[in-house]
N, C-alpha and C. Protein backbone atom coordinates (compact mmCIF):
# COMPACT_ATOMS: atom_id res chain seq x y z
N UNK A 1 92.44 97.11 125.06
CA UNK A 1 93.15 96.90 123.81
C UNK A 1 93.41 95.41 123.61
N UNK A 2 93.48 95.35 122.45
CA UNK A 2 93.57 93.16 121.75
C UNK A 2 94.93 93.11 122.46
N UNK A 3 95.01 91.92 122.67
CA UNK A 3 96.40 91.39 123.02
C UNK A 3 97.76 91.68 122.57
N UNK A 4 97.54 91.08 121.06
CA UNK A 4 97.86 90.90 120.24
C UNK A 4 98.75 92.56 120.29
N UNK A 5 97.63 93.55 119.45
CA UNK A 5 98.17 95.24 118.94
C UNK A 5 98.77 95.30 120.51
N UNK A 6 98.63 94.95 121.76
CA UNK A 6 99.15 95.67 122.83
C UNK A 6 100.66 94.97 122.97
N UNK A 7 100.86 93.69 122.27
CA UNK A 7 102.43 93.38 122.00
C UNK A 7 103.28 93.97 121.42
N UNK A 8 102.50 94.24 120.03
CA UNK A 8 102.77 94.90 118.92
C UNK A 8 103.41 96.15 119.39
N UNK A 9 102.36 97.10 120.25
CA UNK A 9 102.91 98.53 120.59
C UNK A 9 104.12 98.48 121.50
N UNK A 10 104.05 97.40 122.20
CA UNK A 10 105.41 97.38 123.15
C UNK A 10 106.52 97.14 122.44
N UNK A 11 106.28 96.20 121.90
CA UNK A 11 107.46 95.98 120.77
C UNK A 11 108.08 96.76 120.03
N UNK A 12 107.34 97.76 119.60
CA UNK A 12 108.04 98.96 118.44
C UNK A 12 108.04 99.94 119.23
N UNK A 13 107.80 99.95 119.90
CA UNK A 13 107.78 101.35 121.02
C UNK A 13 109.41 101.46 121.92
N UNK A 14 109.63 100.04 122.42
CA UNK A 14 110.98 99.83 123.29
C UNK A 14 111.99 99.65 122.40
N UNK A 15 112.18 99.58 121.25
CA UNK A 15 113.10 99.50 120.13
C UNK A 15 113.31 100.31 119.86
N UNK A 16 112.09 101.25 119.48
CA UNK A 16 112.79 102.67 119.11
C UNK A 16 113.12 103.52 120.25
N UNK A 17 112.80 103.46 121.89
CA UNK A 17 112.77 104.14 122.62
C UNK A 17 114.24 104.59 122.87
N UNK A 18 114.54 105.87 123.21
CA UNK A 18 115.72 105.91 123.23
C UNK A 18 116.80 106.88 122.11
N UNK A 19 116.32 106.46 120.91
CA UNK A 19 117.51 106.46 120.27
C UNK A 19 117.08 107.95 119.68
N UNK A 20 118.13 108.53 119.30
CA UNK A 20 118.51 109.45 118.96
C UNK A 20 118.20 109.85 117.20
N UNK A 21 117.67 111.02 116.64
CA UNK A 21 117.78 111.12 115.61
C UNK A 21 118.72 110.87 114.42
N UNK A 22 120.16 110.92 114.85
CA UNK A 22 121.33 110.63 114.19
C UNK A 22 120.99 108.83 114.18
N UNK A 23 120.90 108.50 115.28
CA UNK A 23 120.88 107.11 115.45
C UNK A 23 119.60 106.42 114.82
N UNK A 24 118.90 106.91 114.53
CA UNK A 24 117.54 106.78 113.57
C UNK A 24 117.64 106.82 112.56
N UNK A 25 118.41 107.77 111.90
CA UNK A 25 119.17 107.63 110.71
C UNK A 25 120.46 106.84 110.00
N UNK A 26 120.52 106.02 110.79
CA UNK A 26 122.16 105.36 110.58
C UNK A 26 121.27 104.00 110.12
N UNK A 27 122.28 103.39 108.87
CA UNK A 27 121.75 102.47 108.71
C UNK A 27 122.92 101.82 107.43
N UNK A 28 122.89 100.40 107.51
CA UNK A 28 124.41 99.91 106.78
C UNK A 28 123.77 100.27 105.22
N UNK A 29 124.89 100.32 104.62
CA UNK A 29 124.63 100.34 102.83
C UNK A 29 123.59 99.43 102.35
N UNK A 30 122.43 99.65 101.54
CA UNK A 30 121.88 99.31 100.72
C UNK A 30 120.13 98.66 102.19
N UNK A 31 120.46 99.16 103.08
CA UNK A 31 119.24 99.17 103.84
C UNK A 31 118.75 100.23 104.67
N UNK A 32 117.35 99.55 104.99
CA UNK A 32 116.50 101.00 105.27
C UNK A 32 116.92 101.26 106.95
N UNK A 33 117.29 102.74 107.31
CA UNK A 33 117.70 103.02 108.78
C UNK A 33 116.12 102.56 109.72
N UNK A 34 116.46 103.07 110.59
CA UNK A 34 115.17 102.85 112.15
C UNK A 34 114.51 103.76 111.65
N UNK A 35 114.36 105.30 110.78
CA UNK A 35 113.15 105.73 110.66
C UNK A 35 112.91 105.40 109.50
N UNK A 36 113.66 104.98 108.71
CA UNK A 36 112.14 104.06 107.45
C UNK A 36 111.82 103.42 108.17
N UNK A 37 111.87 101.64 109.09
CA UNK A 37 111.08 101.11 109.33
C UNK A 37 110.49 101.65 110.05
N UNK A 38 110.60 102.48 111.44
CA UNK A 38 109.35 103.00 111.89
C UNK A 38 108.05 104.00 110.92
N UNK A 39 108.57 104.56 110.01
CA UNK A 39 107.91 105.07 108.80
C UNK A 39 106.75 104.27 108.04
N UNK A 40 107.76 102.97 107.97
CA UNK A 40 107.15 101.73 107.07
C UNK A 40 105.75 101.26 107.79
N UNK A 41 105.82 101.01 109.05
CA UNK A 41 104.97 100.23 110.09
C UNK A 41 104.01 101.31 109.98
N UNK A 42 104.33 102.92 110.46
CA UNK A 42 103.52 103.89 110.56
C UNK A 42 102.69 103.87 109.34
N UNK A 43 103.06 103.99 108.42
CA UNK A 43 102.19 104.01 106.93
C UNK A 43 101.28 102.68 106.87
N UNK A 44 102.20 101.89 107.41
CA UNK A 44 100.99 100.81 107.10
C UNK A 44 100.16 100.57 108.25
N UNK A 45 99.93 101.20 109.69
CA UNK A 45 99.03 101.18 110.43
C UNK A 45 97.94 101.81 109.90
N UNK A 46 99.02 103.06 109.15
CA UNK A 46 97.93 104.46 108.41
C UNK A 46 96.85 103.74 107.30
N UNK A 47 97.27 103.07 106.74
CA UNK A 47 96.77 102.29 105.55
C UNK A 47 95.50 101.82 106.01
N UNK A 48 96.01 100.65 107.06
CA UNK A 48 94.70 99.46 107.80
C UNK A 48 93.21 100.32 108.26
N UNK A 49 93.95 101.53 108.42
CA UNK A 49 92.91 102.34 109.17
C UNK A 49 92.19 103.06 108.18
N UNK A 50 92.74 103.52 107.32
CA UNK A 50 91.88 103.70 106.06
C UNK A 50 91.11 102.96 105.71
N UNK A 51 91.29 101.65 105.39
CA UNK A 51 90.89 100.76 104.98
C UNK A 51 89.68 100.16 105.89
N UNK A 52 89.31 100.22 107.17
CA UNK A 52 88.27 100.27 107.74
C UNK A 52 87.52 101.16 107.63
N UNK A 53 88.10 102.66 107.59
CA UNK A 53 87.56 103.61 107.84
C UNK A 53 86.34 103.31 106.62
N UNK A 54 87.04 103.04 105.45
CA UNK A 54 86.12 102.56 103.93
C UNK A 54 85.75 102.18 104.52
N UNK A 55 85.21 100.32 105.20
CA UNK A 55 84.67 99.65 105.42
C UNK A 55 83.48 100.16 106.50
N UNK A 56 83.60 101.04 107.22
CA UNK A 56 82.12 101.95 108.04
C UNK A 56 81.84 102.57 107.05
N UNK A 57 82.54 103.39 106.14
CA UNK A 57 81.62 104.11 104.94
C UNK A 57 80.68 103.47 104.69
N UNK A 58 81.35 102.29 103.80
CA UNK A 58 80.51 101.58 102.46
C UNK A 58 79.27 100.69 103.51
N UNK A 59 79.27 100.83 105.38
CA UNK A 59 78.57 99.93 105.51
C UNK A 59 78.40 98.68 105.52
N UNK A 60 79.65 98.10 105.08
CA UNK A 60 79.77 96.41 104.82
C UNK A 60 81.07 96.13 104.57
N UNK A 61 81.58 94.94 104.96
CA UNK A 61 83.29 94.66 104.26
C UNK A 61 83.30 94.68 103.25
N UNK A 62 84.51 94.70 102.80
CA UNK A 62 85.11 95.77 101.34
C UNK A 62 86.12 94.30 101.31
N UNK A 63 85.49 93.29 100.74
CA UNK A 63 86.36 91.95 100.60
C UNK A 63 86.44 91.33 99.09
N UNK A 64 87.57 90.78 98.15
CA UNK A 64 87.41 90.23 96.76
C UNK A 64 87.97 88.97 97.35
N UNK A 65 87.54 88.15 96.08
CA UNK A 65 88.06 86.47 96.32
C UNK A 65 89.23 86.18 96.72
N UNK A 66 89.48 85.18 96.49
CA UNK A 66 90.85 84.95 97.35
C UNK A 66 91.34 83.88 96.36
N UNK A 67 92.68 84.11 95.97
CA UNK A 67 93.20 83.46 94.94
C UNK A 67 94.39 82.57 96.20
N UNK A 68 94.45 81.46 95.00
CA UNK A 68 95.64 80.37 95.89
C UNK A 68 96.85 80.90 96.22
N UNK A 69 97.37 82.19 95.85
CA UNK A 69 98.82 82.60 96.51
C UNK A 69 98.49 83.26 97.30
N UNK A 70 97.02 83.59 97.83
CA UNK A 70 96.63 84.84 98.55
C UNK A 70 96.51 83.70 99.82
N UNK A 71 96.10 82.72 99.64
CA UNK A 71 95.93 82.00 100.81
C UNK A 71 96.77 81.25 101.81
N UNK A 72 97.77 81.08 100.57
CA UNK A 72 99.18 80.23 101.08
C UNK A 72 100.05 81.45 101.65
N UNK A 73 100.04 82.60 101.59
CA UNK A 73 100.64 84.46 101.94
C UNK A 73 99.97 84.50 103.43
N UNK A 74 98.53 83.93 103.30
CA UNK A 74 98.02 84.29 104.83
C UNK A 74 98.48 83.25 105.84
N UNK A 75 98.45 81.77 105.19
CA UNK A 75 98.84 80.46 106.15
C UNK A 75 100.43 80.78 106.66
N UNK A 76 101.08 81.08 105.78
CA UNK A 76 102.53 81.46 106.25
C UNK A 76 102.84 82.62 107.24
N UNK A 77 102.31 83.80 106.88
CA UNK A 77 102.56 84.89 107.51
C UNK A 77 101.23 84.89 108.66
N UNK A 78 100.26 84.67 108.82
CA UNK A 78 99.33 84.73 110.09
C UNK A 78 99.46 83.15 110.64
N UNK A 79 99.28 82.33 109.93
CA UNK A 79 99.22 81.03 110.34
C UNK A 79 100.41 80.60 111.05
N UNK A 80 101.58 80.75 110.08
CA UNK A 80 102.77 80.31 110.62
C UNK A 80 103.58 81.31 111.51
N UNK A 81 103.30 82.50 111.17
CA UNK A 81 103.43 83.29 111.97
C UNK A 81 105.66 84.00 111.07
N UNK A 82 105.48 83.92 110.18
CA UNK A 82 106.65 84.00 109.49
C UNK A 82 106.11 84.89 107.93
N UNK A 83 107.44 86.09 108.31
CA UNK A 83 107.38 86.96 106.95
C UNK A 83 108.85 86.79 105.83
N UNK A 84 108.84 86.36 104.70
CA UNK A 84 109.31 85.71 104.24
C UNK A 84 110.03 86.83 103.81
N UNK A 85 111.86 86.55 103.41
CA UNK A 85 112.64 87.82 103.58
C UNK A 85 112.75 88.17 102.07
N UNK A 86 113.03 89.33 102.07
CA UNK A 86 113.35 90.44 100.34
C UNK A 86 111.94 90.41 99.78
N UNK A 87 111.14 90.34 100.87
CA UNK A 87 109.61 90.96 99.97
C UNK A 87 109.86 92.55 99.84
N UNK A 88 109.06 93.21 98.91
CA UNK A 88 109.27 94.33 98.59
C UNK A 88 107.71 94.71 99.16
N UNK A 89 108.28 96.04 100.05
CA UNK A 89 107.20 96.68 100.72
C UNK A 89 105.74 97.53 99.94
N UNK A 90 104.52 96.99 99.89
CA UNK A 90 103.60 98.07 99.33
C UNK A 90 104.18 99.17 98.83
N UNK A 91 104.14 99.71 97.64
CA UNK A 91 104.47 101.56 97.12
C UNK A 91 103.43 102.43 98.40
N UNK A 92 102.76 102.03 98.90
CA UNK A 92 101.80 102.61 100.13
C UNK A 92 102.45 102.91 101.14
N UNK A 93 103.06 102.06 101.34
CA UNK A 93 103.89 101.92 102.54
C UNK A 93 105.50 102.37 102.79
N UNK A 94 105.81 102.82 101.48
CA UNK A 94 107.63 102.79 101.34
C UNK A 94 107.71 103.99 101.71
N UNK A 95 108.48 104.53 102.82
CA UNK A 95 108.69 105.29 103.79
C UNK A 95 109.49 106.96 102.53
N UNK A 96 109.00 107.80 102.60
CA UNK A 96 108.82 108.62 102.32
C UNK A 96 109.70 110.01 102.68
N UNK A 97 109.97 109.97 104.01
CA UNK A 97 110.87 110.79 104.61
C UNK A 97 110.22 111.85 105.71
N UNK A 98 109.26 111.01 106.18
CA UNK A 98 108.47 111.75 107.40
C UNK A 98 109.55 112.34 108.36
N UNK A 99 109.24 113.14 109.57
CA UNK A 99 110.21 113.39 110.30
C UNK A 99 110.12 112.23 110.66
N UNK A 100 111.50 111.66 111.77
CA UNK A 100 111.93 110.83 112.55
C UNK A 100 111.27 110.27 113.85
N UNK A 101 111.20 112.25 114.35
CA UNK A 101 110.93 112.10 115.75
C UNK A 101 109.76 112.03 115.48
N UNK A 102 108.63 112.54 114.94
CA UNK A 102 107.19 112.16 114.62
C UNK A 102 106.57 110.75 114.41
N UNK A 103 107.17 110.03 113.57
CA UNK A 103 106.80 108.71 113.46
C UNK A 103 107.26 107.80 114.69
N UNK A 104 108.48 108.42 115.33
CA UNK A 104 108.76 107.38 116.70
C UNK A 104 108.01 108.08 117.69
N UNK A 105 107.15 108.84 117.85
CA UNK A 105 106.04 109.24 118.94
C UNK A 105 104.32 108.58 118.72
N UNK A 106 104.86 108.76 117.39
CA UNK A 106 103.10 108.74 117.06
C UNK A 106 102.64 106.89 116.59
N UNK A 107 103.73 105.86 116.36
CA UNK A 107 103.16 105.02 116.01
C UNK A 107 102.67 104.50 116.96
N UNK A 108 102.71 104.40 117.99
CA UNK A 108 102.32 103.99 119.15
C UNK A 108 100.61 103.87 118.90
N UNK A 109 100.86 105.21 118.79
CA UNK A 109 98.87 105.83 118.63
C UNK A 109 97.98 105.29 117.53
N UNK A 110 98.78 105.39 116.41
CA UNK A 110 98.25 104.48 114.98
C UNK A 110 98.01 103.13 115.43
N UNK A 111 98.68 101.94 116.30
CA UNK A 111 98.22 101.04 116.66
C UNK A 111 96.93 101.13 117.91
N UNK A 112 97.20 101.94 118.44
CA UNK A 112 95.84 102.22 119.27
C UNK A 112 94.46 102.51 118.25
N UNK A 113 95.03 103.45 117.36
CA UNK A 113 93.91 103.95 116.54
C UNK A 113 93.15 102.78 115.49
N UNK A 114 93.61 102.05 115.35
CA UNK A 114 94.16 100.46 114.51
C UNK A 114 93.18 99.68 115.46
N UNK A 115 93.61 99.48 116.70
CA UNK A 115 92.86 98.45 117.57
C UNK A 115 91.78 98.65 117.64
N UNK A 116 91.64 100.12 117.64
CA UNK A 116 89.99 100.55 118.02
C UNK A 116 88.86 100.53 116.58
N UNK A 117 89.48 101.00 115.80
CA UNK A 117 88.50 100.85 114.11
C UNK A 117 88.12 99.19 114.04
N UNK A 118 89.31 98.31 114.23
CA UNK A 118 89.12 97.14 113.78
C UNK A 118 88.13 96.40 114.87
N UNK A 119 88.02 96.54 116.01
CA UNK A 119 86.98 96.48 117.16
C UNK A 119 85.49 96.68 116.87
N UNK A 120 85.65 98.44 116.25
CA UNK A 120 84.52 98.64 115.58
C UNK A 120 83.81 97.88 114.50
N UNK A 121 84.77 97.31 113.90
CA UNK A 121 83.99 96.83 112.74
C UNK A 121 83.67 95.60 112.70
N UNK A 122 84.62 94.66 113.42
CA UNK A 122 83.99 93.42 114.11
C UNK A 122 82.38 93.25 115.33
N UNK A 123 82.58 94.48 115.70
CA UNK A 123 81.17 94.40 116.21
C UNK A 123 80.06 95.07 115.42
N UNK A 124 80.35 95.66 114.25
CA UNK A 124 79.49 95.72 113.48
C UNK A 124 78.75 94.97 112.75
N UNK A 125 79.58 93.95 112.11
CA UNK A 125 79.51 93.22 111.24
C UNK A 125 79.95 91.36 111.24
N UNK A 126 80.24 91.25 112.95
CA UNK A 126 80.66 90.07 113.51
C UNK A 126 82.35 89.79 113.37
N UNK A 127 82.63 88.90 114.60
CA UNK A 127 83.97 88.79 115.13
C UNK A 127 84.72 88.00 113.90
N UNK A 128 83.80 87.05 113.19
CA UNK A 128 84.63 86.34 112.32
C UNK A 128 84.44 86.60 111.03
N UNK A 129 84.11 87.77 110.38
CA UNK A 129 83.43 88.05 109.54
C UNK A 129 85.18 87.78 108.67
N UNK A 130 84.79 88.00 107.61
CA UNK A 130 86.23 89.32 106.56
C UNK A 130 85.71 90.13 106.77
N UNK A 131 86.74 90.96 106.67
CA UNK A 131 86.14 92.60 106.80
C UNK A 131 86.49 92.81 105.43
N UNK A 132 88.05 93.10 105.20
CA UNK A 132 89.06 93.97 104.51
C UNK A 132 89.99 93.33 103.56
N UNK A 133 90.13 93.82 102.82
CA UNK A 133 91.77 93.07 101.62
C UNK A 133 92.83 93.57 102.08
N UNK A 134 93.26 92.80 102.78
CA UNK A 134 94.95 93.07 102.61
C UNK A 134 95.96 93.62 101.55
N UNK A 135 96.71 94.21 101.02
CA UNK A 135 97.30 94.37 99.41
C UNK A 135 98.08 93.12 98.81
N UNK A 136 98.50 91.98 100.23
CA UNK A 136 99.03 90.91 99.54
C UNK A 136 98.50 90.03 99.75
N UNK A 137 97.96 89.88 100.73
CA UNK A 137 97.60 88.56 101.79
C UNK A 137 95.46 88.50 101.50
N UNK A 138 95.27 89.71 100.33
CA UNK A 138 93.32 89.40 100.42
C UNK A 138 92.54 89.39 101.56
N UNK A 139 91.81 88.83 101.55
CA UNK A 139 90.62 89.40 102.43
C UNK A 139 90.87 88.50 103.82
N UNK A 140 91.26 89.48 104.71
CA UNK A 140 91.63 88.94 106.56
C UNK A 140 89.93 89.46 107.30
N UNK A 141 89.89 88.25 108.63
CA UNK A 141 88.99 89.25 109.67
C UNK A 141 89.39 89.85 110.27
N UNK A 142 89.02 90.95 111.11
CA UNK A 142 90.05 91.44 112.53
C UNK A 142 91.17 91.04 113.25
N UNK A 143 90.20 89.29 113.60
CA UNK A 143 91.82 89.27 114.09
C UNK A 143 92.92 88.66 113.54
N UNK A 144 92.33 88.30 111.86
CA UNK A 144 93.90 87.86 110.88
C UNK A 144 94.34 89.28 110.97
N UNK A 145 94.46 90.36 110.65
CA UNK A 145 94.95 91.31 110.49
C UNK A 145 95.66 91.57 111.85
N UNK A 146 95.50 91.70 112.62
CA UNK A 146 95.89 91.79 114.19
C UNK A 146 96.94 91.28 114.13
N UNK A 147 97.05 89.82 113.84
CA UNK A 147 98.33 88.63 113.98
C UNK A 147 98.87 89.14 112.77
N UNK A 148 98.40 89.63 111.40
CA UNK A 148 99.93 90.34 110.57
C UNK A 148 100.02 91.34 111.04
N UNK A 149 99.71 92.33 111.52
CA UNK A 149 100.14 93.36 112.33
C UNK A 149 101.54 92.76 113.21
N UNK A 150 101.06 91.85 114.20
CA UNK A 150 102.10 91.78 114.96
C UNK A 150 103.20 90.68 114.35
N UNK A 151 102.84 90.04 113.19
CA UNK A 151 104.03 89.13 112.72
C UNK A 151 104.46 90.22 111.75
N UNK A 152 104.37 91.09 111.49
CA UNK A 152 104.72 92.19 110.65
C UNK A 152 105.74 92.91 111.56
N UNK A 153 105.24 93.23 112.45
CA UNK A 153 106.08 94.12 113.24
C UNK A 153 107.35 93.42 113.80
N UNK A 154 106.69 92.33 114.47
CA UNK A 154 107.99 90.96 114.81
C UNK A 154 109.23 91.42 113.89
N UNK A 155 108.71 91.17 112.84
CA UNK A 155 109.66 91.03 111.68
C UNK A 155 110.81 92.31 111.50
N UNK A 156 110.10 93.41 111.48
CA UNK A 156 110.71 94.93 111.39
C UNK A 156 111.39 95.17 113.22
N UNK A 157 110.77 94.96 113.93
CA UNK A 157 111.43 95.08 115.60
C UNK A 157 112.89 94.18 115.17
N UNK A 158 112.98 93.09 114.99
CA UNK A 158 114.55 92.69 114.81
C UNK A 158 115.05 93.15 114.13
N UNK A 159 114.51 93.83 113.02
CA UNK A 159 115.49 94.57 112.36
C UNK A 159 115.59 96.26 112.77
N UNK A 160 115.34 96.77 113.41
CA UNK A 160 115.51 97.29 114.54
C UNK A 160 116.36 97.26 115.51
N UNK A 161 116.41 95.84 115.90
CA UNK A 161 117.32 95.49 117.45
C UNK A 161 118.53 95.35 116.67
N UNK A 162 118.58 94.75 115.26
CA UNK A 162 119.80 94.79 114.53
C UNK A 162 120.72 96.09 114.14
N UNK A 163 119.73 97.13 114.10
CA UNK A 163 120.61 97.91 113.73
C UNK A 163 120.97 98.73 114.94
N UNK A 164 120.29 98.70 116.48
CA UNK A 164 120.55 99.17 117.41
C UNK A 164 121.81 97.85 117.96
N UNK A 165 121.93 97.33 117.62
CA UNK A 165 123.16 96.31 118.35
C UNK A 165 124.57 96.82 117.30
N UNK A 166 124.01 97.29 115.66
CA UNK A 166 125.41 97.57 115.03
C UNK A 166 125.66 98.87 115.39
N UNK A 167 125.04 99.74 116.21
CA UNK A 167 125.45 101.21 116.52
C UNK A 167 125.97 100.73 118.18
N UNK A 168 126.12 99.68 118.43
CA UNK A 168 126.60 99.60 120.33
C UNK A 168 125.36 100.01 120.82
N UNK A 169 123.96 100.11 120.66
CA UNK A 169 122.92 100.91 121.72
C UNK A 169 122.49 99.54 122.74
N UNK A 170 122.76 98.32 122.52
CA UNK A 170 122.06 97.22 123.27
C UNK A 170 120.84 97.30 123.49
């Protein structure tokens, strides 16, 4: 497994480990509890993987141009390694009301499942290719997507550890 997704899985995996359904659900006024964001991440592993999955369909990356906010979105968030706060999440991605305990078992696997498509398609089609469009950030290779994966997750794991530090869980 990439480096990178194998941080990623530790990261969201030991955050949520542990906690309790009630405690999955707790979350201060006007924000999302521990199972939207684990929801959130899950949907959007679900997404990436779609989105390759197209890309073995069609046989070739599934890439459009790249406009100047699309580029300065990737330098910040893959480059700099920073997700900039009160962005509003993909409608793809906005957590829905999956069970709890399902999404804190299974994202684990979506990043496995994630590591392995995007593997595939870099050796299909070369390591530095584009593959794929991002919905904000346009057309990434494997391993731009990899590094927003895990600056993505970065981002959602503290808010995570935040809301496990306002329930006392440490």
């Amino acid at each position: 497994m990439d480096a990178l997704l194998e941080t990623l899985k530790q990261l969201v995996e030991s955050e949520a480990q542990g906690m309790s359904c009630e405690q999955l659900s707790w979350h201060p006024p006007g924000k999302w509890c521990a199972a939207e964001i684990l929801e959130h991440l899950y949907l959007s592993y679900t997404g990436t993987i779609k989105g390759f999955e197209r890309v073995i369909e069609a046989g070739k990356p599934l890439v459009t141009g790249t406009s100047l906010k699309q580029r300065w979105g990737t330098l910040v968030v893959v480059g700099f390694g920073h997700v900039p706060q009160g962005r509003k999440a993909p409608r793809a991605t906005e957590p829905r009301g999956l069970p709890a305990e399902k999404v804190r078992n299974e994202v684990g696997n979506k990043i496995v499942g994630m590591d392995s498509i995007i593997a595939k398609c870099e050796a299909d089609f070369g390591r530095g290719t584009v593959l794929l469009d991002h919905p904000v950030l346009g057309p990434l290779t494997g391993t731009q997507w990899r590094k927003f994966h895990l600056v993505h997750g970065r981002h959602h794991t503290k808010q995570l550890r935040r809301l496990r530090d306002g329930m006392n869980l440490g």
